[in-house]
Protein backbone atom coordinates (compact mmCIF):
# COMPACT_ATOMS: atom_id res chain seq x y z
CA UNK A 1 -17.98 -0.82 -1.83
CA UNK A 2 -20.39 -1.98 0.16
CA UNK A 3 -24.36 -0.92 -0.95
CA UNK A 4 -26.62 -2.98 1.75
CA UNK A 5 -30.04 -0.75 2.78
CA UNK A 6 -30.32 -1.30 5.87
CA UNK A 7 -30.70 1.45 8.70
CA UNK A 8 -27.26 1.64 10.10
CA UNK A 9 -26.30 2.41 6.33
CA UNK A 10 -29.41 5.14 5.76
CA UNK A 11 -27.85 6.74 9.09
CA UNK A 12 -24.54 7.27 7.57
CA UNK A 13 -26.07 9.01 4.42
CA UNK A 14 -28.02 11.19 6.27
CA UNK A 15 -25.28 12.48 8.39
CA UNK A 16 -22.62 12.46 5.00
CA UNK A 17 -24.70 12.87 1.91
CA UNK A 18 -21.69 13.41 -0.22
CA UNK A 19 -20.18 10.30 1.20
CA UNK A 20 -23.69 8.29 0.04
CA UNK A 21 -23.24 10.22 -3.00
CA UNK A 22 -19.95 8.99 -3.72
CA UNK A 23 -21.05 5.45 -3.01
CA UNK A 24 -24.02 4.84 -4.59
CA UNK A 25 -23.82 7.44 -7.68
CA UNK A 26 -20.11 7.86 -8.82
CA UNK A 27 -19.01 4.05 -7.59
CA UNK A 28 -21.68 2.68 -10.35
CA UNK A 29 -21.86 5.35 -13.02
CA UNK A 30 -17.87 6.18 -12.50
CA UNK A 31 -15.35 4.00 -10.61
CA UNK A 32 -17.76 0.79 -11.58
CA UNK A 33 -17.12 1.74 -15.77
CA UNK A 34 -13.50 2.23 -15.29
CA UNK A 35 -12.59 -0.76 -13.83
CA UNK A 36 -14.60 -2.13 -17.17
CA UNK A 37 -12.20 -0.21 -18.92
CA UNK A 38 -9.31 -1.32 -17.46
CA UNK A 39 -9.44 -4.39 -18.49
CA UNK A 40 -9.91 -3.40 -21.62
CA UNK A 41 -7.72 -0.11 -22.44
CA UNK A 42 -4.33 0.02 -20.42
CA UNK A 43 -4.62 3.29 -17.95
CA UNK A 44 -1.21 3.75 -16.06
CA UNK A 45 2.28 2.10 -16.41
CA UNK A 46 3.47 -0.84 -15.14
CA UNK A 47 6.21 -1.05 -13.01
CA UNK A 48 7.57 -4.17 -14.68
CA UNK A 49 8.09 -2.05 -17.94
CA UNK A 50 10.23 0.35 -16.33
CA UNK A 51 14.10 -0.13 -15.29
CA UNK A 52 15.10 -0.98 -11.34
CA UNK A 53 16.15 -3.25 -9.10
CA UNK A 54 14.22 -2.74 -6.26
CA UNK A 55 10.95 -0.83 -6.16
CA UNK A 56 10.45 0.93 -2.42
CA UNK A 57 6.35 1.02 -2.38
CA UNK A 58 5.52 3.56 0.02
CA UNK A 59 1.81 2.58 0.07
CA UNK A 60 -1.07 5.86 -0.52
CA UNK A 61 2.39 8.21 -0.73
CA UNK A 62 1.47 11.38 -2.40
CA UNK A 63 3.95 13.20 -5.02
CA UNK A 64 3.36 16.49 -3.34
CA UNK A 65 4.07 14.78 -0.15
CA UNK A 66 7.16 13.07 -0.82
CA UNK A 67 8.13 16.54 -2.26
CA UNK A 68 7.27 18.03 0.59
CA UNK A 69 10.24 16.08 2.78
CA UNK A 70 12.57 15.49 0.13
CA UNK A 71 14.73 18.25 1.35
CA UNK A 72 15.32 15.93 4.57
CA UNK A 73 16.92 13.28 2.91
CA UNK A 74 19.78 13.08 0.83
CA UNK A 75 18.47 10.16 -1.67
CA UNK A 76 15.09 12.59 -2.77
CA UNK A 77 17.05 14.56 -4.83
CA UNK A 78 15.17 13.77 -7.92
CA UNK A 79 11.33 13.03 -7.34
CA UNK A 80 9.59 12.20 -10.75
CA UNK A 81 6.02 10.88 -11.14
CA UNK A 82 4.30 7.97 -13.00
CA UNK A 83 0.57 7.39 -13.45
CA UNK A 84 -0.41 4.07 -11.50
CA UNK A 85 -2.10 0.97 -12.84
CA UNK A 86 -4.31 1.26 -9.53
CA UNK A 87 -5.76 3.27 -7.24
CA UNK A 88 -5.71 0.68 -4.67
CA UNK A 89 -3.99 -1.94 -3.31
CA UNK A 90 -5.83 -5.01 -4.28
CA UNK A 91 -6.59 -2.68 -7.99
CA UNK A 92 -2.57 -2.18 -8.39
CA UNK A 93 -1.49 -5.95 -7.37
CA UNK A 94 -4.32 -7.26 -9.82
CA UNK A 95 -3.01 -5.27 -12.81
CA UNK A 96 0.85 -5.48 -11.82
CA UNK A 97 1.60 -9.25 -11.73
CA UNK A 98 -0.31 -10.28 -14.54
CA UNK A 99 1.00 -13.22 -17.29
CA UNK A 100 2.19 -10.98 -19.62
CA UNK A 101 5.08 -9.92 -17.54
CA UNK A 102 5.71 -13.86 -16.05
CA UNK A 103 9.16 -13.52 -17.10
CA UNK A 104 9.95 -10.88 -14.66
CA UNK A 105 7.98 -12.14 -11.63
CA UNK A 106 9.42 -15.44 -11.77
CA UNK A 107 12.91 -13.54 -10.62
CA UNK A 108 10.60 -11.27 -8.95
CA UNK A 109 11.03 -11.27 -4.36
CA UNK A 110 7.83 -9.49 -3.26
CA UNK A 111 8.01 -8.71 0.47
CA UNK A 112 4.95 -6.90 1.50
CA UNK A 113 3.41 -5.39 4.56
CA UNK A 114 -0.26 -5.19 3.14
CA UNK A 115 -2.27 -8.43 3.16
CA UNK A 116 -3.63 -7.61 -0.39
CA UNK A 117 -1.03 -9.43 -1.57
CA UNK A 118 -2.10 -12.90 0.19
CA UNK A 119 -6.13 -11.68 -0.75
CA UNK A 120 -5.40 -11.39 -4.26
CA UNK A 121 -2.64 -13.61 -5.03
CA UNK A 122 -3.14 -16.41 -3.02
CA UNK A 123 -6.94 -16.50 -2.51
CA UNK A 124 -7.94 -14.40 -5.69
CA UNK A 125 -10.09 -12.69 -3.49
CA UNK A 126 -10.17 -9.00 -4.19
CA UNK A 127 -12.75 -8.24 -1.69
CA UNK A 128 -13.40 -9.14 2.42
CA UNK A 129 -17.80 -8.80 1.23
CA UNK A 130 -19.21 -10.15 -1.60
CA UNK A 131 -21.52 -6.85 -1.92
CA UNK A 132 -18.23 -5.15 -2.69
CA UNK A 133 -18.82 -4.56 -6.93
CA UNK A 134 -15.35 -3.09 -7.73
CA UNK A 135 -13.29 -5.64 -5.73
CA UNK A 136 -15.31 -8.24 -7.57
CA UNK A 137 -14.22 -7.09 -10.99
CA UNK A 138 -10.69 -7.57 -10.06
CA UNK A 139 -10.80 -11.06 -10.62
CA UNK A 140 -11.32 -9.72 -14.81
CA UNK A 141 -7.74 -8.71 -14.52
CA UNK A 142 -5.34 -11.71 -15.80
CA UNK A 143 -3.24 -11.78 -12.54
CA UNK A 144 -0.57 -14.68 -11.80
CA UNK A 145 -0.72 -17.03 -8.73
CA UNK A 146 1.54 -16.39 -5.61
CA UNK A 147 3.15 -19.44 -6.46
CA UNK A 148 4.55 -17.31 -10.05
CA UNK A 149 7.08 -15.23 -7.55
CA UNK A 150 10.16 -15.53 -7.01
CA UNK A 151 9.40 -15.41 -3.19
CA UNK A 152 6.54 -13.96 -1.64
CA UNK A 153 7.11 -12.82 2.04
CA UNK A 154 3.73 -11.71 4.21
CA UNK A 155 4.87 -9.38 6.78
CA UNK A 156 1.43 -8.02 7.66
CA UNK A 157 1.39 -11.13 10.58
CA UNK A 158 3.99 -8.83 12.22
CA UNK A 159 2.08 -6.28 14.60
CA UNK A 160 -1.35 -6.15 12.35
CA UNK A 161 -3.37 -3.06 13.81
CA UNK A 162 -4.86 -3.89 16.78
CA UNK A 163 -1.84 -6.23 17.63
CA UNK A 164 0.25 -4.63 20.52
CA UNK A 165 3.93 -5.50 19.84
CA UNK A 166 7.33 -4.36 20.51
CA UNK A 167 7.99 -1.82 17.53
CA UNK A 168 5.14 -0.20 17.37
CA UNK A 169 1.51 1.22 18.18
CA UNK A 170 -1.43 -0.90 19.20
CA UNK A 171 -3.54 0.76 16.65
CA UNK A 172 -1.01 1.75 14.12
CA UNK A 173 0.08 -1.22 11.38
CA UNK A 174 3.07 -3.26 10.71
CA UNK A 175 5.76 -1.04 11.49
CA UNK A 176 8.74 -0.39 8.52
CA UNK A 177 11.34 -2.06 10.53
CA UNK A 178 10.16 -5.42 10.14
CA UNK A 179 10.04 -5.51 6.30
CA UNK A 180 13.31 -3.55 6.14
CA UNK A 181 15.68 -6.29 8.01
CA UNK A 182 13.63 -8.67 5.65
CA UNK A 183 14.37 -6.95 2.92
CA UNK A 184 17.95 -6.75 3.85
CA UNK A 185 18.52 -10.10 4.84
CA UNK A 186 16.87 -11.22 1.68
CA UNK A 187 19.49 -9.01 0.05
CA UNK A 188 22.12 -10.59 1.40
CA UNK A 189 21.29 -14.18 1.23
CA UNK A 190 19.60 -14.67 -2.06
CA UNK A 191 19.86 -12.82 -5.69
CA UNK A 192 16.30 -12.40 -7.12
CA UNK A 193 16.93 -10.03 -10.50
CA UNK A 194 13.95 -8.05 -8.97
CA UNK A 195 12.60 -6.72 -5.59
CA UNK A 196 9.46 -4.98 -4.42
CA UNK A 197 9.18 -3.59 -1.16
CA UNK A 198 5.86 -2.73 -0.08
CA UNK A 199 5.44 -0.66 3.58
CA UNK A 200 2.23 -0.20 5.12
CA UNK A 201 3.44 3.44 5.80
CA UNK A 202 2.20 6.24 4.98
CA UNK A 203 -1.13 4.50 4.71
CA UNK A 204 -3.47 4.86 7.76
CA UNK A 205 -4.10 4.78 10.49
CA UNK A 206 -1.24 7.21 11.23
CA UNK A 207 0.45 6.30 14.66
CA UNK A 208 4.26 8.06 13.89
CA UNK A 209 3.13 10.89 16.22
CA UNK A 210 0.99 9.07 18.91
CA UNK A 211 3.83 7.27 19.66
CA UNK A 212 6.52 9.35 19.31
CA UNK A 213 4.02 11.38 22.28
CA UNK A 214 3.24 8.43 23.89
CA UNK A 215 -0.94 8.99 23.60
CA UNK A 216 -3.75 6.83 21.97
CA UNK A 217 -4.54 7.43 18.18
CA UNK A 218 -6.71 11.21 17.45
CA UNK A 219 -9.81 10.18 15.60
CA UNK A 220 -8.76 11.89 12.69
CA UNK A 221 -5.25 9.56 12.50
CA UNK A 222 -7.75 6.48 11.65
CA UNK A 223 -10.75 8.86 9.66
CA UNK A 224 -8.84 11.47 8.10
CA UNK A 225 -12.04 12.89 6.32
CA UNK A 226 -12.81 14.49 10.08
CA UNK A 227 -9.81 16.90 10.45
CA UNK A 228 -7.98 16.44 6.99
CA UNK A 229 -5.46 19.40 7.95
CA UNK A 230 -4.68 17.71 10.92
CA UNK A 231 -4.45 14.78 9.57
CA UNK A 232 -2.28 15.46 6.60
CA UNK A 233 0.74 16.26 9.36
CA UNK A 234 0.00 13.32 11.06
CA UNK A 235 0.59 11.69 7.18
CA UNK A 236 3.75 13.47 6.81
CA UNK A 237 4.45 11.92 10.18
CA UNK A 238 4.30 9.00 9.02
CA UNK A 239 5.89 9.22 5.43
CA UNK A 240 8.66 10.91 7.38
CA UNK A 241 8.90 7.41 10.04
CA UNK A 242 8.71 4.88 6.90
CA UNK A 243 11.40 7.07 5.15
CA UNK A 244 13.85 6.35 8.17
CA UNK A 245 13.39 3.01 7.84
CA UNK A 246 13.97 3.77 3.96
CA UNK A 247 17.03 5.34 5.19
CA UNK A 248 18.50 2.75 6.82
CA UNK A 249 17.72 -0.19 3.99
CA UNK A 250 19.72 1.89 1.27
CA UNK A 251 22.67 1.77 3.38
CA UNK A 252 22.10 -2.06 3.80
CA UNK A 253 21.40 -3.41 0.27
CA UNK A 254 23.20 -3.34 -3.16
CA UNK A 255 20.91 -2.23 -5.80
CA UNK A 256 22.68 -0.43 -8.48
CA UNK A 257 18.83 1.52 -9.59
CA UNK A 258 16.78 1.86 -6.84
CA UNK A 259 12.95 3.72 -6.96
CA UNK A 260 10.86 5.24 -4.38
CA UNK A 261 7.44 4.90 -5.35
CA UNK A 262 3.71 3.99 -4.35
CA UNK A 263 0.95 1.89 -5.76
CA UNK A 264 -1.20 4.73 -5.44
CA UNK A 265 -1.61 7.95 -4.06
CA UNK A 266 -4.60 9.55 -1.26
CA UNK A 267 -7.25 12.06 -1.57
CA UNK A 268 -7.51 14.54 1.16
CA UNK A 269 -10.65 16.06 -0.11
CA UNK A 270 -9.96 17.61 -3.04
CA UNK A 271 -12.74 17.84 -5.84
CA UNK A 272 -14.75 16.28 -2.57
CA UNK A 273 -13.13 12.58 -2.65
CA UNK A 274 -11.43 11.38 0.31
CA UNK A 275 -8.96 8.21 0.58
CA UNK A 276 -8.48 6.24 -2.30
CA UNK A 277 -11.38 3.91 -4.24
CA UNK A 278 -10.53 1.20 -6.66
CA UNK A 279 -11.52 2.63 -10.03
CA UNK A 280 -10.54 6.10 -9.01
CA UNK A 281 -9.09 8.74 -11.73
CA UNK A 282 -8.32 10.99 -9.12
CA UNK A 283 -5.13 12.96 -9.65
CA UNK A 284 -4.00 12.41 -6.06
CA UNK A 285 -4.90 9.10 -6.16
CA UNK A 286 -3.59 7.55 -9.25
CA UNK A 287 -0.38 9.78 -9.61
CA UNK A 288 2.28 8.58 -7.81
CA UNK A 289 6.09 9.46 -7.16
CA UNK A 290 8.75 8.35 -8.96
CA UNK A 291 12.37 9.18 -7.37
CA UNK A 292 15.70 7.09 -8.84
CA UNK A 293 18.44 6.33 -6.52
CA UNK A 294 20.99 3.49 -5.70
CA UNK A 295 21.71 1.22 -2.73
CA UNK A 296 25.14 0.25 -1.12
CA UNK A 297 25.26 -2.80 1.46
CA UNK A 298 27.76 -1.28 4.14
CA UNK A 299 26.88 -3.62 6.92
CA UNK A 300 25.76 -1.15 9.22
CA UNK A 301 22.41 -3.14 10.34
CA UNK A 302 22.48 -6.62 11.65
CA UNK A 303 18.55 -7.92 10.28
CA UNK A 304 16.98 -9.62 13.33
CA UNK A 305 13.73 -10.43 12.00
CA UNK A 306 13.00 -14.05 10.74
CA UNK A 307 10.92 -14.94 8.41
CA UNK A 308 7.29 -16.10 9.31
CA UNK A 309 6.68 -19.55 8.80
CA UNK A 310 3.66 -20.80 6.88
CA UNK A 311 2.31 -22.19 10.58
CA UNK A 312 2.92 -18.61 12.21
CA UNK A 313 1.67 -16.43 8.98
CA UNK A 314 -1.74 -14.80 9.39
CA UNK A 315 -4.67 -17.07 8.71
CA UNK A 316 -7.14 -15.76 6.17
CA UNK A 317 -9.78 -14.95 9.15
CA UNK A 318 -6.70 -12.51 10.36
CA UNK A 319 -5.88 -10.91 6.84
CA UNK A 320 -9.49 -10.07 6.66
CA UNK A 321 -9.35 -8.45 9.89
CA UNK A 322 -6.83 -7.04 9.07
CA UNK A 323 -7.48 -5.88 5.96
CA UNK A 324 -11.06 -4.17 7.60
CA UNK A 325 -8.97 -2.06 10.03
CA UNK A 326 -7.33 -0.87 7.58
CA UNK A 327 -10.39 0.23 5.39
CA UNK A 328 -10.88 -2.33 2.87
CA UNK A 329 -14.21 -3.53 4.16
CA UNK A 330 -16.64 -0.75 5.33
């Protein structure tokens, strides 16, 4: 988080003490501590000690959401949970592909809509602002390079918020459909023991409804601490939207033990804490679902999507955009 006192920053606390609470007080004498922890004690699972093929990452999905829709789709018959490494992106990529488990992400394809992956990976840069303490720490964490994957795909170039495009909304993110035909084509073409998916959706901003009304984002769908009942269906909006997509891949792909998961879950204001910090114990932030299935390729999708070349990938000025609109830098 970012601690500069300056006056734009004294504004904000006025107007939301408990948000200049949360920064200042529990990010140091809380979320700062934990993160010390972590690399110390091991808090959470990870996903490289448990059994699948391919890991669906549904990124800040909720168990009570996904439990929520589950009775709209035939492969949520079984939702489990699992206590997360992170309770972030960045936090949950750091502690996930670390040298103990090289092995496994050697025959590991990571396809991922969230620019984390480049951030951390690639730049082992945790953070957009070097005032940002938690990010920082990261870089404790024993995490592999990029170059340790199998394959590493960065779909995030494909409609970024603020991008207009074909698929999607101008303010939404990547939308699902370009990391699903990658994910099947992938399938098809190559055989990695091990896949991670990793959609932007249900993270926000949520666009599912704006454009399925044809309208410009509600405040709320970008801040979801303004309205966060209103915003919670326009979450389910978009959990519902990525699980289409979901839908479509499982019917696409052979994967004998599939999982629907997250790397971390969302805080609509319970106990006071909105979104989700790195460092965060939260219970709706660093529980996340856990739901077994399989996959069958029946050929019904023809993948149109290519894959971006390094030339036409996002340059690191454009993952840090991107990575700001999407609240990693505030």
């Amino acid at each position: 988080m970012q601690h500069d006192l300056n006056w734009e920053n004294i504004k904000t606390g006025i107007k939301n003490p408990f948000l200049a609470f949360d920064q200042l007080v529990l990010e140091h004498v809380y979320r700062v501590p934990v993160v010390l922890l972590e690399d110390r004690l091991s808090i959470g699972t990870n996903v490289f000690e448990k059994g699948w093929d391919l890991l669906i990452l549904l990124d800040t999905c909720r168990v009570d959401a996904l439990r929520e829709v589950a009775d709209e789709y035939d492969f949520l018959a079984d939702i489990g949970d699992l206590v997360s490494v992170g309770a972030s992106s960045p936090e949950w990529i750091a502690r996930t592909f670390t040298e103990n488990h090289i092995e496994e992400i050697n025959q590991t394809a990571y396809l991922s809509s969230n620019g984390n992956a480049e951030a951390v990976l690639e730049r082992n840069k945790p953070a957009t602002d070097p005032s940002y303490l938690t990010h920082r720490l990261l870089r404790r964490f024993n995490y592999v390079d990029s170059s340790q994957l199998g394959r590493l795909e960065k779909l995030w170039f494909y409609e970024p918020t603020g991008k207009k495009g074909p698929r999607g909304h101008v303010d939404g993110a990547t939308p699902p459909r370009y990391l699903t035909e990658r994910a099947i084509d992938v399938g098809r073409k190559h055989s990695f023991d091990r896949m991670i998916l990793h959609y932007h959706q249900p993270h926000n901003p949520y666009a599912a409804k704006a454009m399925a009304e044809e309208r410009e984002l509600f405040e709320y769908e970008t801040h979801f601490r303004l309205d966060p009942e209103k915003a919670w269906e326009s979450y389910l909006a978009d959990l519902r939207y990525v699980l289409d997509d979901v839908k479509l891949l499982l019917d696409n792909i052979d994967a004998d033990r599939v999982v629907i998961s997250s790397d971390h879950g969302e805080a609509f204001g319970e106990y006071g804490i909105y979104g989700h910090p790195i460092g965060s114990l939260h219970p709706h932030v660093r529980t996340v679902p856990w739901a077994v299935t399989t996959a069958s390729d029946n050929g019904t999708c023809t993948p149109e999507t290519p894959r971006p070349s390094e030339s036409e990938e996002a340059s690191n000025q454009d993952v840090d955009e991107t990575l700001e609109a999407l609240g990693y830098k505030f």
